[in-house]
C-alpha atoms as a PDB file:
ATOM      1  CA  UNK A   1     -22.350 -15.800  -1.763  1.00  0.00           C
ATOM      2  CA  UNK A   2     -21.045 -18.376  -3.555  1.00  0.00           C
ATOM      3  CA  UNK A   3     -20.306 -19.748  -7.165  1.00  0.00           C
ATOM      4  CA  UNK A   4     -19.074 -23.100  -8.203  1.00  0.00           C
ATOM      5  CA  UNK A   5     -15.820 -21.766 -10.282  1.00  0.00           C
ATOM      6  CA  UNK A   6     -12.349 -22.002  -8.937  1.00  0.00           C
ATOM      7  CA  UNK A   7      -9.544 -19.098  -9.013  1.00  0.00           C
ATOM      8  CA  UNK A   8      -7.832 -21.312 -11.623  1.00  0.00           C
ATOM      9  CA  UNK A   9     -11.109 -21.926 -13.589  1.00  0.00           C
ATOM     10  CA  UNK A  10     -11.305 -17.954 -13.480  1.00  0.00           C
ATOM     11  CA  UNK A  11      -8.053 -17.439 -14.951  1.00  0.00           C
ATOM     12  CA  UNK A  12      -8.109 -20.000 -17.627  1.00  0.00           C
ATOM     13  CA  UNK A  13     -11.816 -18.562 -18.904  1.00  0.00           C
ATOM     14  CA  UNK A  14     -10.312 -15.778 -20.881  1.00  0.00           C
ATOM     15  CA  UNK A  15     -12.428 -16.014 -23.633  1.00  0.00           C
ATOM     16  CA  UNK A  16     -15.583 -16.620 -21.476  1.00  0.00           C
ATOM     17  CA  UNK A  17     -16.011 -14.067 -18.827  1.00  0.00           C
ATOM     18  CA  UNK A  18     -17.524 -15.760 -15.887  1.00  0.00           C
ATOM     19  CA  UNK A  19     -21.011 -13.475 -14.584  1.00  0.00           C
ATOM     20  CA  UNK A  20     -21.435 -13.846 -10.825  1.00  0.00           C
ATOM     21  CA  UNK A  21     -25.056 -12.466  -9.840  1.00  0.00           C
ATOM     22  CA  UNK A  22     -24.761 -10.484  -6.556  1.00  0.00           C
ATOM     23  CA  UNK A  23     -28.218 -10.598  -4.100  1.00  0.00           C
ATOM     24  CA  UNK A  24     -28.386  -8.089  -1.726  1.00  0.00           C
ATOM     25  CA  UNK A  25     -30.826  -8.016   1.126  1.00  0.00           C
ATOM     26  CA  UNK A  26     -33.202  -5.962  -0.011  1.00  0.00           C
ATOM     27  CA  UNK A  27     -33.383  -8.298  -2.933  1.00  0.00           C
ATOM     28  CA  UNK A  28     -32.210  -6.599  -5.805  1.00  0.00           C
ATOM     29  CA  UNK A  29     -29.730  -8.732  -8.007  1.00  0.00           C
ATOM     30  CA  UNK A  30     -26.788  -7.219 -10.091  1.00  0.00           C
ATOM     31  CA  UNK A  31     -24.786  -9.427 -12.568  1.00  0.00           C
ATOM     32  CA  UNK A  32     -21.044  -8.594 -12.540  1.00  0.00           C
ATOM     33  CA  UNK A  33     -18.067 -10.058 -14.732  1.00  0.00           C
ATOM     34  CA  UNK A  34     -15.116 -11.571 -12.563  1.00  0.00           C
ATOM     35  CA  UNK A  35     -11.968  -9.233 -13.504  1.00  0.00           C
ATOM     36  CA  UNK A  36      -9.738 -11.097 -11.684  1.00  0.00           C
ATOM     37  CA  UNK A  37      -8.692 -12.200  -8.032  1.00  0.00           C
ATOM     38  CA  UNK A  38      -5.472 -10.887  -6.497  1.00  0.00           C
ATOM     39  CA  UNK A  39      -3.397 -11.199  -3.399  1.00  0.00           C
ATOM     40  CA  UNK A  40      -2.842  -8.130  -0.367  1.00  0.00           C
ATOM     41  CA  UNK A  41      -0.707  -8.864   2.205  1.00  0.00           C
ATOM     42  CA  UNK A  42      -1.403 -12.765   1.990  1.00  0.00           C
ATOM     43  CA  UNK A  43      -5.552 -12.313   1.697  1.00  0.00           C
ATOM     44  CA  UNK A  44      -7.537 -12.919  -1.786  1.00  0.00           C
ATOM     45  CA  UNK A  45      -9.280  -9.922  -2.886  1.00  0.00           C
ATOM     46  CA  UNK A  46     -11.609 -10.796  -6.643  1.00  0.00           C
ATOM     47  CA  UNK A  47     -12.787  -7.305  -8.857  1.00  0.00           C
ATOM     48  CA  UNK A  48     -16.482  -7.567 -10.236  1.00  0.00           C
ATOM     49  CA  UNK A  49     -17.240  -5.055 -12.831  1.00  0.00           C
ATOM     50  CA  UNK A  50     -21.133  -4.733 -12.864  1.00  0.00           C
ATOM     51  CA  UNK A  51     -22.678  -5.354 -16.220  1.00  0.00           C
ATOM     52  CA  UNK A  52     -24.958  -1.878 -16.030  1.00  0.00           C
ATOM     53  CA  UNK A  53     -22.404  -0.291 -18.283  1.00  0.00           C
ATOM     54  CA  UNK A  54     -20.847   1.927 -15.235  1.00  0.00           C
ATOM     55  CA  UNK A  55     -17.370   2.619 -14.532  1.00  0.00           C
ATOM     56  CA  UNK A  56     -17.946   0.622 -11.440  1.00  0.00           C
ATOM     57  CA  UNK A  57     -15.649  -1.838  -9.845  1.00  0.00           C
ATOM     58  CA  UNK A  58     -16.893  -4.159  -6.344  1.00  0.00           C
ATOM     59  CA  UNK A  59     -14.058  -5.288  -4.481  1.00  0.00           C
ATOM     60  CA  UNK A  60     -14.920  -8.188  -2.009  1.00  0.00           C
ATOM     61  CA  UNK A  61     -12.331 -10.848   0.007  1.00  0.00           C
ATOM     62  CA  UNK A  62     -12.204 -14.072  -2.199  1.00  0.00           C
ATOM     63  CA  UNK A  63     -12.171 -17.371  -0.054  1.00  0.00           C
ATOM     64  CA  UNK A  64     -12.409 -20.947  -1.984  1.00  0.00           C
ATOM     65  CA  UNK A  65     -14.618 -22.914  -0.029  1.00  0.00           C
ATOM     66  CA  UNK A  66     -15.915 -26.844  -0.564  1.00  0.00           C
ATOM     67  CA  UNK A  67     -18.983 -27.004  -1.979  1.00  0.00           C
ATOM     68  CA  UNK A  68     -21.446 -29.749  -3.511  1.00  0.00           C
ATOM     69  CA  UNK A  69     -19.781 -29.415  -6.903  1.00  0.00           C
ATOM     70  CA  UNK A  70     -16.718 -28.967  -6.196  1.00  0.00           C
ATOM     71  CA  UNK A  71     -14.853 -26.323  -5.282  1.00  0.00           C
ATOM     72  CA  UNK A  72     -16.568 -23.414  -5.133  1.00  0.00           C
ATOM     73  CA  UNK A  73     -15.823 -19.528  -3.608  1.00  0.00           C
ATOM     74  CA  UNK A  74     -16.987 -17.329  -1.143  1.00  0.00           C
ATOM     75  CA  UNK A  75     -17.577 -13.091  -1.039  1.00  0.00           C
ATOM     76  CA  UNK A  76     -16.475 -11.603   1.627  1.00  0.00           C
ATOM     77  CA  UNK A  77     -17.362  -8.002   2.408  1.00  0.00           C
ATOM     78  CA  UNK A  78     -14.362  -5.626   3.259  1.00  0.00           C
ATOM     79  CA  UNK A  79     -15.607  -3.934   6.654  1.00  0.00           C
ATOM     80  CA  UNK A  80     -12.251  -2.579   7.922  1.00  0.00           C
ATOM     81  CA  UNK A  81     -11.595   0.896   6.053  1.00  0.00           C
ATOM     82  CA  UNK A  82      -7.910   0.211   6.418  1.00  0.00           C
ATOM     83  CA  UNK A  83      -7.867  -2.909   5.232  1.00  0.00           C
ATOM     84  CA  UNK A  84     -10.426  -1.729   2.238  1.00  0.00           C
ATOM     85  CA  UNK A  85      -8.298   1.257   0.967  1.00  0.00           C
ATOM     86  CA  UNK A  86      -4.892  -0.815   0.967  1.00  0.00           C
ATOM     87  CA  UNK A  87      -7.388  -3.335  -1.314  1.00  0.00           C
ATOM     88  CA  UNK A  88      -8.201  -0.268  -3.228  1.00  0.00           C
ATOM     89  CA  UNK A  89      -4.358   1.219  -3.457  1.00  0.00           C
ATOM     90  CA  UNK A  90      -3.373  -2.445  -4.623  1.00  0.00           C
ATOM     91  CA  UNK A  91      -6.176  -2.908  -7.321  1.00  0.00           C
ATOM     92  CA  UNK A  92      -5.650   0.538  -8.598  1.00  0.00           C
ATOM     93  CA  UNK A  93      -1.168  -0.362  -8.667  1.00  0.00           C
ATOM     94  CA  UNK A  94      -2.344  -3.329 -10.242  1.00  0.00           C
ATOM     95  CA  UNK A  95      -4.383  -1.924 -13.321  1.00  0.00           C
ATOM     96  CA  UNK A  96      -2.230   0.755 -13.747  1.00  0.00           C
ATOM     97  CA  UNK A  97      -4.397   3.658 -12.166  1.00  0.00           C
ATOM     98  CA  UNK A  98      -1.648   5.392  -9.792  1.00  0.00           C
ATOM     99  CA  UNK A  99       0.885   5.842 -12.858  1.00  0.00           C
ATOM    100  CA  UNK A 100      -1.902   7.525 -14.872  1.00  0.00           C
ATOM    101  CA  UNK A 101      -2.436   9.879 -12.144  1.00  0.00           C
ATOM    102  CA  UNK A 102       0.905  10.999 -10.978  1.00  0.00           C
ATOM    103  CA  UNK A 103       1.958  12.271 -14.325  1.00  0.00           C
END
């Protein structure tokens, strides 16, 4: 999956939220807003909140990739269940989840 928006693009569209529209094999489609991309242990990791009015968030690996215009990124799913609840652990540190629930 791709779309043609850099990581910098992302960040400097504050006012815009960027929609990327996620296929899956079976065909069904699922826009999702870009919350952000962030770093684990030297990997990219980007948040997509669907737009279905859930309390879902998708967490995929984030790889910038050349494409026709331009620079462009790649999804990447998370298969390792290690590496997918450290992305979790980090996202939820990040937004402020782990404080909430400790007091």
């Amino acid at each position: 999956m791709s779309a043609n928006k850099t990581k910098d693009e992302i960040a400097e569209e504050d006012d815009e939220p960027m929609v990327v529209t996620l296929e899956y094999d079976d065909g069904t489609e699922v826009e999702t807003e870009v919350m952000g991309v962030f770093d684990v242990d030297g990997k990219e990791y980007i948040a997509l909140v669907p737009d279905d009015g859930s309390d879902d968030v998708y967490l995929y690996g984030y790889a910038e990739v050349d494409g026709e215009d331009g620079d462009e990124f790649e999804l990447i799913d998370i298969e390792d269940e290690a590496e997918f609840d450290k992305v979790v652990e980090a996202f939820d540190e990040l937004m402020g989840f782990e404080d909430e629930e400790e007091e």
